[in-house]
N, C-alpha and C. Protein backbone atom coordinates (compact mmCIF):
# COMPACT_ATOMS: atom_id res chain seq x y z
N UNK A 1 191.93 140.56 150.00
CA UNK A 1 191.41 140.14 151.27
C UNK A 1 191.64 138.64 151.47
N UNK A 2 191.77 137.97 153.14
CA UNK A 2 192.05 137.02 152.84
C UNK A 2 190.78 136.06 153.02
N UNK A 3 190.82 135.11 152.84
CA UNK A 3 189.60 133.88 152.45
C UNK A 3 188.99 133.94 153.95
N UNK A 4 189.49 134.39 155.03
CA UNK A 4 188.92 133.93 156.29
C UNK A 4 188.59 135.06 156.76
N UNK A 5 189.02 136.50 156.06
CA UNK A 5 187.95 137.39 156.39
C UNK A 5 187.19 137.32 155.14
N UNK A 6 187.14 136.90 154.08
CA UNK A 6 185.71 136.63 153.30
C UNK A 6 184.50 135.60 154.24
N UNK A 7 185.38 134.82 154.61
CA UNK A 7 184.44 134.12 155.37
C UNK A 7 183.82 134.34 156.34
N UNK A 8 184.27 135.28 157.48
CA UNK A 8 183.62 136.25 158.20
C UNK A 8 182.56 137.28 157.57
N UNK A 9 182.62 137.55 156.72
CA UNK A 9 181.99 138.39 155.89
C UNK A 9 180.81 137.57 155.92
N UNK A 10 181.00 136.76 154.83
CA UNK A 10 180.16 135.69 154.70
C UNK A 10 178.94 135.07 155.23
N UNK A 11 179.48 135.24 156.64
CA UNK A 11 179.35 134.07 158.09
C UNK A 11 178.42 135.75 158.31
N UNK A 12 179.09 136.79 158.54
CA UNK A 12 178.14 137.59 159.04
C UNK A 12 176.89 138.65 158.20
N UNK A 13 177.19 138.40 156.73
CA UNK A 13 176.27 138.72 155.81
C UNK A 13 175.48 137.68 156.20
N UNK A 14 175.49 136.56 155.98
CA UNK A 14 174.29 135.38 156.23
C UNK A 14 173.51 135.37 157.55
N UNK A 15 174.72 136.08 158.50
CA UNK A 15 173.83 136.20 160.17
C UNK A 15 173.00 137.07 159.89
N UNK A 16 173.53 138.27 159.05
CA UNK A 16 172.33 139.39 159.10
C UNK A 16 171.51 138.99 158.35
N UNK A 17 171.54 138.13 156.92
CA UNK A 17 170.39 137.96 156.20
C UNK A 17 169.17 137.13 157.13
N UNK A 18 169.79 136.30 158.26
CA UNK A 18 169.09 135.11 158.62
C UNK A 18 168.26 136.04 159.56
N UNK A 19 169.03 137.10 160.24
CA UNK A 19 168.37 137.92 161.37
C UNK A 19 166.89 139.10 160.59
N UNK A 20 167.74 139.37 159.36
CA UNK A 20 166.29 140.46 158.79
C UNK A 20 165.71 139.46 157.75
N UNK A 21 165.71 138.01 157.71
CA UNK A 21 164.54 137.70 157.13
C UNK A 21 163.51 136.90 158.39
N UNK A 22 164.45 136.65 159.45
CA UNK A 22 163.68 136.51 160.64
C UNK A 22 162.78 137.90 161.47
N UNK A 23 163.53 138.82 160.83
CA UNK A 23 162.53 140.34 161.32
C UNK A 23 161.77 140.30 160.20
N UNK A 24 162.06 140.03 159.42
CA UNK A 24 160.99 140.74 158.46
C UNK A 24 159.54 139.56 158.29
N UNK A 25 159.66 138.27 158.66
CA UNK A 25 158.85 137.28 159.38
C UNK A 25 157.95 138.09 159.83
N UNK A 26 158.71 138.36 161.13
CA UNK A 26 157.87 139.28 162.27
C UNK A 26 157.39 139.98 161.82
N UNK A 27 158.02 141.37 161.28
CA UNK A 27 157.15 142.14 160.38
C UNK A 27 155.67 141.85 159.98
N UNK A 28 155.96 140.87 158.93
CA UNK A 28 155.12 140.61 158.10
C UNK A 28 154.36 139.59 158.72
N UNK A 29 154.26 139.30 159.93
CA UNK A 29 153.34 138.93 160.71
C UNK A 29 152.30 139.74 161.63
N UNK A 30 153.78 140.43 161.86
CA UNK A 30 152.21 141.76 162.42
C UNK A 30 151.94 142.46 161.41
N UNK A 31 152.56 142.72 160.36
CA UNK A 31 151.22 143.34 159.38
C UNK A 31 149.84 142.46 159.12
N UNK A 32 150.32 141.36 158.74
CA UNK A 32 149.57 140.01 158.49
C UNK A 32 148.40 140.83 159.83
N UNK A 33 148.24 140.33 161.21
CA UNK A 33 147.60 140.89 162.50
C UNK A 33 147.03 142.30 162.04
N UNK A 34 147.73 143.31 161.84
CA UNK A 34 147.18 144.48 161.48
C UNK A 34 146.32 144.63 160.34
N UNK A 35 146.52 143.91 159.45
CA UNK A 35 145.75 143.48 157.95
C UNK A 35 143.97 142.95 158.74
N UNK A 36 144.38 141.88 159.42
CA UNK A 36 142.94 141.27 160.35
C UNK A 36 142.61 142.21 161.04
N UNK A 37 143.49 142.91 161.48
CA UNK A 37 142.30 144.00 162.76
C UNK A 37 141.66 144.94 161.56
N UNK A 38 142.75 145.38 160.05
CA UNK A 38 141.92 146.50 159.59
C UNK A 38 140.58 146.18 158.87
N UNK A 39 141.09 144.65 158.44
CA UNK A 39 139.65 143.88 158.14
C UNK A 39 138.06 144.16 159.15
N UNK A 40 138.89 143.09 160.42
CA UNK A 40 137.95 143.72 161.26
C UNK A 40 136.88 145.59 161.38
N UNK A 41 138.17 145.94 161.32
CA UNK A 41 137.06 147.36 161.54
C UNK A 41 136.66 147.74 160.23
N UNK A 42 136.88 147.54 159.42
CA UNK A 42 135.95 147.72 158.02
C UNK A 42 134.33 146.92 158.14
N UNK A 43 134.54 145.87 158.65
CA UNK A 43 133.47 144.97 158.96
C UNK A 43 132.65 145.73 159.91
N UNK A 44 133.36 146.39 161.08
CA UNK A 44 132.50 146.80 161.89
C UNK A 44 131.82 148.00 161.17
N UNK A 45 133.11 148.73 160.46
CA UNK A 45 132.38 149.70 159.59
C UNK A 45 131.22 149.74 158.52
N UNK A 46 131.17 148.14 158.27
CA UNK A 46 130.18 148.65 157.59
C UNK A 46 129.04 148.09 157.61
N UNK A 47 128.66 147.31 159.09
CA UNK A 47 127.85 147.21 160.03
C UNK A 47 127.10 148.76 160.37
N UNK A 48 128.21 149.61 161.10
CA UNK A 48 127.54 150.91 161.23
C UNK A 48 126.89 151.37 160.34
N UNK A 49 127.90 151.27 158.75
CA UNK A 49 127.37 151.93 157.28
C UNK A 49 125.50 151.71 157.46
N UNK A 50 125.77 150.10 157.23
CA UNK A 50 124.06 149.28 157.30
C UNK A 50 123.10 150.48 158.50
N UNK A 51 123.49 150.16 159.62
CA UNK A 51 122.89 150.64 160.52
C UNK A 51 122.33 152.16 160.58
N UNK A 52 123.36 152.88 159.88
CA UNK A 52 123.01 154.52 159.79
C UNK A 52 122.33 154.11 158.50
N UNK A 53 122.28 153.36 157.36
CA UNK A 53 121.32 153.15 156.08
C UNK A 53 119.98 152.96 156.97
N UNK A 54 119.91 152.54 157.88
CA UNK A 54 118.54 151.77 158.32
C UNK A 54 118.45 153.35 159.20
N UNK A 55 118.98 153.65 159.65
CA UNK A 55 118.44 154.82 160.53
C UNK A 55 117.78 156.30 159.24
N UNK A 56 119.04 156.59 158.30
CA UNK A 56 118.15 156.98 157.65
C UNK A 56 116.53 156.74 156.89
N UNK A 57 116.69 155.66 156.25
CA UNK A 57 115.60 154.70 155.77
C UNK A 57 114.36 155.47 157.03
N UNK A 58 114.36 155.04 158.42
CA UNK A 58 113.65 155.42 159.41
C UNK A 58 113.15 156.63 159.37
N UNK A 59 114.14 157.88 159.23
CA UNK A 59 114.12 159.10 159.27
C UNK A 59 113.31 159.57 157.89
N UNK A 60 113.54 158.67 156.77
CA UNK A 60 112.68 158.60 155.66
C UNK A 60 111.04 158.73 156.22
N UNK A 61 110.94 157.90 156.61
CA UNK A 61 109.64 157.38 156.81
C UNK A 61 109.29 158.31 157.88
N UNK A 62 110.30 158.36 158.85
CA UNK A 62 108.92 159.62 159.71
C UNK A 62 109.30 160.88 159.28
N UNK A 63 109.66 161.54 158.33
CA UNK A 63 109.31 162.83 157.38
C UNK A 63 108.50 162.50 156.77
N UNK A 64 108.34 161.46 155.81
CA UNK A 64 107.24 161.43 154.94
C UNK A 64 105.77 161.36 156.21
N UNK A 65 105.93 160.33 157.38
CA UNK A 65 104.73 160.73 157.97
C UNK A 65 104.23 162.33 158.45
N UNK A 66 105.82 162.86 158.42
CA UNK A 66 105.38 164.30 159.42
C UNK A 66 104.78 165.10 158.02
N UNK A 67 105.58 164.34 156.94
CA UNK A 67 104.38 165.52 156.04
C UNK A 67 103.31 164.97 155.66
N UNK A 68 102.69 163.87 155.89
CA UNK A 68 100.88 163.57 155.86
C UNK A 68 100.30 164.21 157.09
N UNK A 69 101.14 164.31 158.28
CA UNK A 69 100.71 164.98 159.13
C UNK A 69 100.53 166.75 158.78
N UNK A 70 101.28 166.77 158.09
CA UNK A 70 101.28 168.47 157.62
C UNK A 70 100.44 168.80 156.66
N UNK A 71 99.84 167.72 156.12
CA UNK A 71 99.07 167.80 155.07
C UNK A 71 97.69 167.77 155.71
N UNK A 72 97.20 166.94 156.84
CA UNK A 72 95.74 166.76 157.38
C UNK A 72 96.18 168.00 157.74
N UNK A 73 96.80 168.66 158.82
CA UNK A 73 96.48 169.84 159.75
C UNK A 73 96.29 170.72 158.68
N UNK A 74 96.76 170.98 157.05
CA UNK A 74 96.52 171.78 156.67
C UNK A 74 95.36 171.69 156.15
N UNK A 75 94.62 170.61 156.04
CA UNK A 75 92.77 170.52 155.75
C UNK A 75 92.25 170.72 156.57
N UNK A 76 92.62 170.51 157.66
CA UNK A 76 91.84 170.69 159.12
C UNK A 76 91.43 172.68 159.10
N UNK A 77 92.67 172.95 158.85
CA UNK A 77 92.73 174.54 159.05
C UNK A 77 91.72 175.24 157.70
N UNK A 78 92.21 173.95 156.81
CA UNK A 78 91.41 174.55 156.08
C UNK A 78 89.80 174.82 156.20
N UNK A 79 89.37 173.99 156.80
CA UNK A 79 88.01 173.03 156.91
C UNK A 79 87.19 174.30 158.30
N UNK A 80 88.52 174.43 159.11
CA UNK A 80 87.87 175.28 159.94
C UNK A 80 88.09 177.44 159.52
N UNK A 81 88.59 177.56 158.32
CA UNK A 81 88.23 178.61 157.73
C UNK A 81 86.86 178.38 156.75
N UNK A 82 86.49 177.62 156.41
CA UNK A 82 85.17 177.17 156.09
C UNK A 82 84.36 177.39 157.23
N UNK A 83 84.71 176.87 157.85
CA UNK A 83 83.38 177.04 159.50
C UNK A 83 83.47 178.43 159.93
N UNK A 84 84.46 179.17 159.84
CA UNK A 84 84.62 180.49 159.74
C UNK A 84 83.67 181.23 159.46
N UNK A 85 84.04 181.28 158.31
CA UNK A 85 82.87 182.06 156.69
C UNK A 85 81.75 181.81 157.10
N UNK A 86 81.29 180.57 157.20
CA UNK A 86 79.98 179.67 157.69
C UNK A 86 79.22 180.48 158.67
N UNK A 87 80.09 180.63 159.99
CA UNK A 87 79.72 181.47 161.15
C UNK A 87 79.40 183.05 160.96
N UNK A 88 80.47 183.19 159.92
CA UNK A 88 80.41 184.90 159.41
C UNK A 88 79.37 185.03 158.76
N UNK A 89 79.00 184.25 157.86
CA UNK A 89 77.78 184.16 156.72
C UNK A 89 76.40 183.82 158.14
N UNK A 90 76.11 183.29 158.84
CA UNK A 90 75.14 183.35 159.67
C UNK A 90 75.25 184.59 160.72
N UNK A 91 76.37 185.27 160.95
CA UNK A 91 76.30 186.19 162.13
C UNK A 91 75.51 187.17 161.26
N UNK A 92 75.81 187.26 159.81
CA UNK A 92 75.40 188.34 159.05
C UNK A 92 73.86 187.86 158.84
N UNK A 93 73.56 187.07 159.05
CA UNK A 93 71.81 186.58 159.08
C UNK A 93 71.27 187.17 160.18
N UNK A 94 72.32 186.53 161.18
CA UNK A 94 71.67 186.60 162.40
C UNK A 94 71.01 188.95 162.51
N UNK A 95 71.88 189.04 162.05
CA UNK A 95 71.93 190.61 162.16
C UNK A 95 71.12 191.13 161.11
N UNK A 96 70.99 190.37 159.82
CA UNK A 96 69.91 191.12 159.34
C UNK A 96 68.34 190.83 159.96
N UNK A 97 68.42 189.41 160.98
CA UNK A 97 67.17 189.31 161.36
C UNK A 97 66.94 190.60 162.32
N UNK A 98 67.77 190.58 163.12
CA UNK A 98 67.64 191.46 163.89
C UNK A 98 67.40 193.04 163.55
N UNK A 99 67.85 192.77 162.46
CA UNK A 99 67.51 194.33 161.90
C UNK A 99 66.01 194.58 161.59
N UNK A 100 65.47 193.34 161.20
CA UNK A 100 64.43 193.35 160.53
C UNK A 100 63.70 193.06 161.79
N UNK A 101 63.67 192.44 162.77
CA UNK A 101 62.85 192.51 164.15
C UNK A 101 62.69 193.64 165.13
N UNK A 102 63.71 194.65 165.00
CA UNK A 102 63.99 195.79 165.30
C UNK A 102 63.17 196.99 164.34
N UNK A 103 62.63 196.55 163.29
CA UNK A 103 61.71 197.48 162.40
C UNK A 103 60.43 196.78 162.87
N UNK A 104 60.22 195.39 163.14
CA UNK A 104 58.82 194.82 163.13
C UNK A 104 58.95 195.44 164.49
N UNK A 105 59.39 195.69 165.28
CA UNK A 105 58.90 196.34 166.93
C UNK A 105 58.66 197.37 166.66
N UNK A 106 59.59 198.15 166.29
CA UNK A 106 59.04 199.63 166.10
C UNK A 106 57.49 199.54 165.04
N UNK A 107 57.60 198.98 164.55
CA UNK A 107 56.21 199.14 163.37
C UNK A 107 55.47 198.64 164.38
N UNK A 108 55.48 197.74 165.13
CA UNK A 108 54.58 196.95 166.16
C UNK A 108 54.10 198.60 167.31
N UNK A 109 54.92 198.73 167.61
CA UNK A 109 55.05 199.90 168.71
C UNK A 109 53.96 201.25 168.23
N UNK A 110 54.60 201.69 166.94
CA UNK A 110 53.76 202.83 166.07
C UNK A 110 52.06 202.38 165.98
N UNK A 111 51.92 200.94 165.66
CA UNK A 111 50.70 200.72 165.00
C UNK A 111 49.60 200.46 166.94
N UNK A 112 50.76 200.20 167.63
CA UNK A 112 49.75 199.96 168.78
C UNK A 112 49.47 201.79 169.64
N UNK A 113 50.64 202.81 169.45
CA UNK A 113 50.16 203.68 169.43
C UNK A 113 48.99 203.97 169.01
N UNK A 114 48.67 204.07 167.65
CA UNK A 114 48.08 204.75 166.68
C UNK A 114 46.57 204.08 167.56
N UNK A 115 46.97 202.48 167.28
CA UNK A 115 45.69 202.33 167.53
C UNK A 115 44.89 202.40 168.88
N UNK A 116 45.94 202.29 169.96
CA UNK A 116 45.81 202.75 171.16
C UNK A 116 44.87 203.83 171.11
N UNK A 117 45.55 205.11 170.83
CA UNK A 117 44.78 206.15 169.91
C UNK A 117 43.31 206.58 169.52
N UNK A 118 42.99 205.77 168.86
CA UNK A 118 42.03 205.50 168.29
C UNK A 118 41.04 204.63 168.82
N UNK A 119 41.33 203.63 169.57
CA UNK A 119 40.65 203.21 170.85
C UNK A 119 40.10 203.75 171.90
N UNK A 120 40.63 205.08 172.34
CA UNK A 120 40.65 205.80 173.32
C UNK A 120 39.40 206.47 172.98
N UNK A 121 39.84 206.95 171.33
CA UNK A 121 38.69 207.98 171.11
C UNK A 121 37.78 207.21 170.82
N UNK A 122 37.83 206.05 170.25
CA UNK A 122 36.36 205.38 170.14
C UNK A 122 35.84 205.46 171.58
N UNK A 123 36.40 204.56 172.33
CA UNK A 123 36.11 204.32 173.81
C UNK A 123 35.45 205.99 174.55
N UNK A 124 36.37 206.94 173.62
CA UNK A 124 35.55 208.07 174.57
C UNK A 124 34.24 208.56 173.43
N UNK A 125 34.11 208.31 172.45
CA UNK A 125 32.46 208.19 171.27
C UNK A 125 31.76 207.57 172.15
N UNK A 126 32.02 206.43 172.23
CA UNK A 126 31.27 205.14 172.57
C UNK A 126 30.77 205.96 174.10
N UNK A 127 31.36 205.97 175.15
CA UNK A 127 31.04 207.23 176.04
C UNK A 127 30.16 207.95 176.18
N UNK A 128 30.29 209.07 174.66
CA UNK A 128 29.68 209.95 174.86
C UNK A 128 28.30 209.69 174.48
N UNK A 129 28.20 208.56 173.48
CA UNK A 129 27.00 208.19 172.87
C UNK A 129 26.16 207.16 173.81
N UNK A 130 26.66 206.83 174.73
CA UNK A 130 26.13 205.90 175.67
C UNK A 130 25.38 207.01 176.62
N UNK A 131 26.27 208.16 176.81
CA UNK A 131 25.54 209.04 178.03
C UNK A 131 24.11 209.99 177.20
N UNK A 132 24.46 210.21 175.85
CA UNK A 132 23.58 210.99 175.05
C UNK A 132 22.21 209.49 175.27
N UNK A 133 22.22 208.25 174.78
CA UNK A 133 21.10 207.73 175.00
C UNK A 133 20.88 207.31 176.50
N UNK A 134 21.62 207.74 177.37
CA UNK A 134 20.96 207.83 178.64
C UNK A 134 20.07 209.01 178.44
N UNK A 135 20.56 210.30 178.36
CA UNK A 135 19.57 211.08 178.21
C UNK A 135 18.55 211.27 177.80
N UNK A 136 18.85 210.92 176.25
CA UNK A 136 17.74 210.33 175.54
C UNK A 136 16.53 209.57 175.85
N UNK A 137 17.18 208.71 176.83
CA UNK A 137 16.16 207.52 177.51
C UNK A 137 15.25 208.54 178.63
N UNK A 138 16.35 209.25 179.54
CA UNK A 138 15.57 209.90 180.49
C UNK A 138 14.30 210.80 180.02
N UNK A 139 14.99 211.07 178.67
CA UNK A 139 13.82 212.65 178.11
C UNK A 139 12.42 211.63 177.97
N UNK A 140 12.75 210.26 177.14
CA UNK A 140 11.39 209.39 176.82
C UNK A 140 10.98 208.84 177.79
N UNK A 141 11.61 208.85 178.87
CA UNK A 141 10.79 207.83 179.84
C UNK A 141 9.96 209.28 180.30
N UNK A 142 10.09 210.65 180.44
CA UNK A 142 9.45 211.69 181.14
C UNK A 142 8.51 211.69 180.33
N UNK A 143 8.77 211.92 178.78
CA UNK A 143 7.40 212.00 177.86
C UNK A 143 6.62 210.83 178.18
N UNK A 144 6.92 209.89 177.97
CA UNK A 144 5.94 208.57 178.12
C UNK A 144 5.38 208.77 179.62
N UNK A 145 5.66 208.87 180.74
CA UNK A 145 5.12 209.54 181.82
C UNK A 145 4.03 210.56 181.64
N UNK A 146 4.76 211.63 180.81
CA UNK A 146 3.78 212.61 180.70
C UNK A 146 2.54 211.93 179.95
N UNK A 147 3.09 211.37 178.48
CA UNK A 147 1.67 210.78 178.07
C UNK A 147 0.82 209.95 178.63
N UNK A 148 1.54 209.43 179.53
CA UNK A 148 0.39 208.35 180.06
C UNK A 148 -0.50 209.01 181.45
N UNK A 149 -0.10 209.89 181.46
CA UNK A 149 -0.49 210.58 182.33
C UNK A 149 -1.94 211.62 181.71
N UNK A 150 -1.40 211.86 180.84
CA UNK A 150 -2.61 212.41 180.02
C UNK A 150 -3.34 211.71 179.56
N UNK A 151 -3.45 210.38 179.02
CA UNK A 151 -4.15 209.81 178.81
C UNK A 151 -4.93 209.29 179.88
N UNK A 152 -4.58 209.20 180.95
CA UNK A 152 -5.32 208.37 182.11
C UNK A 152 -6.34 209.67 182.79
């Protein structure tokens, strides 16, 4: 080959080296740019990361409240199956009173019969013995008449 197409060669190996180390500049400038933006969104990413940490953290805390809340309502329920029983255990009072006031009437009822009863017939003794000493009275007031009559 001759020296002046080496030198063309040359002349245009060096144009291209000068041209792809001037692209590859570029290149490696916008990677360089793309390197900062991926920075960037890692940053933003892990801003969010933080942020969903804090949202869980949150979500922590109101489960653990919803289960103190699950825990009173379940004393509450409990507390009012106690008042339950409580009510059941007095309805069953209430009913044996009643059972037992329901015998004191009737016993009340029987004994005012009976003695009703027995009032009547006194009341009709008492009666008859009231009209016998009327009589009685009438027969003595005639004798005492008669005697004084004889005597006078």
């Amino acid at each position: 080959m001759d020296v002046n197409n080496e030198d063309k060669l040359l002349q245009l190996i060096g144009q291209i080296y000068s041209e792809m180390k001037d692209g590859f500049k570029s290149i490696n400038q916008r990677f360089e740019k793309v390197d900062q933006r991926f920075e960037k969104i890692d940053q933003r990413f892990e801003k969010i990361d933080q942020r969903f940490e804090m949202i869980d953290q949150r979500f922590e805390m109101i489960d653990q409240k919803f289960e103190m809340i699950d825990q009173r309502f379940e004393m509450i329920d409990q507390r009012f199956e106690m008042i339950d029983q409580r009510f059941e255990m007095i309805d069953q009072r209430f009913e044996e009173v009643n059972q037992r006031l329901d015998r004191v009437e009737k016993t009340v009822l029987n004994i005012e019969q009976d003695h009703g009863k027995k009032l009547d017939a006194l009341f009709d003794g008492y009666k008859h013995n009231t009209e016998k000493l009327n009589r009685i009275q009438s027969e003595v007031l005639k004798h005492e008449e008669f005697i004084i009559k004889r005597i006078k």
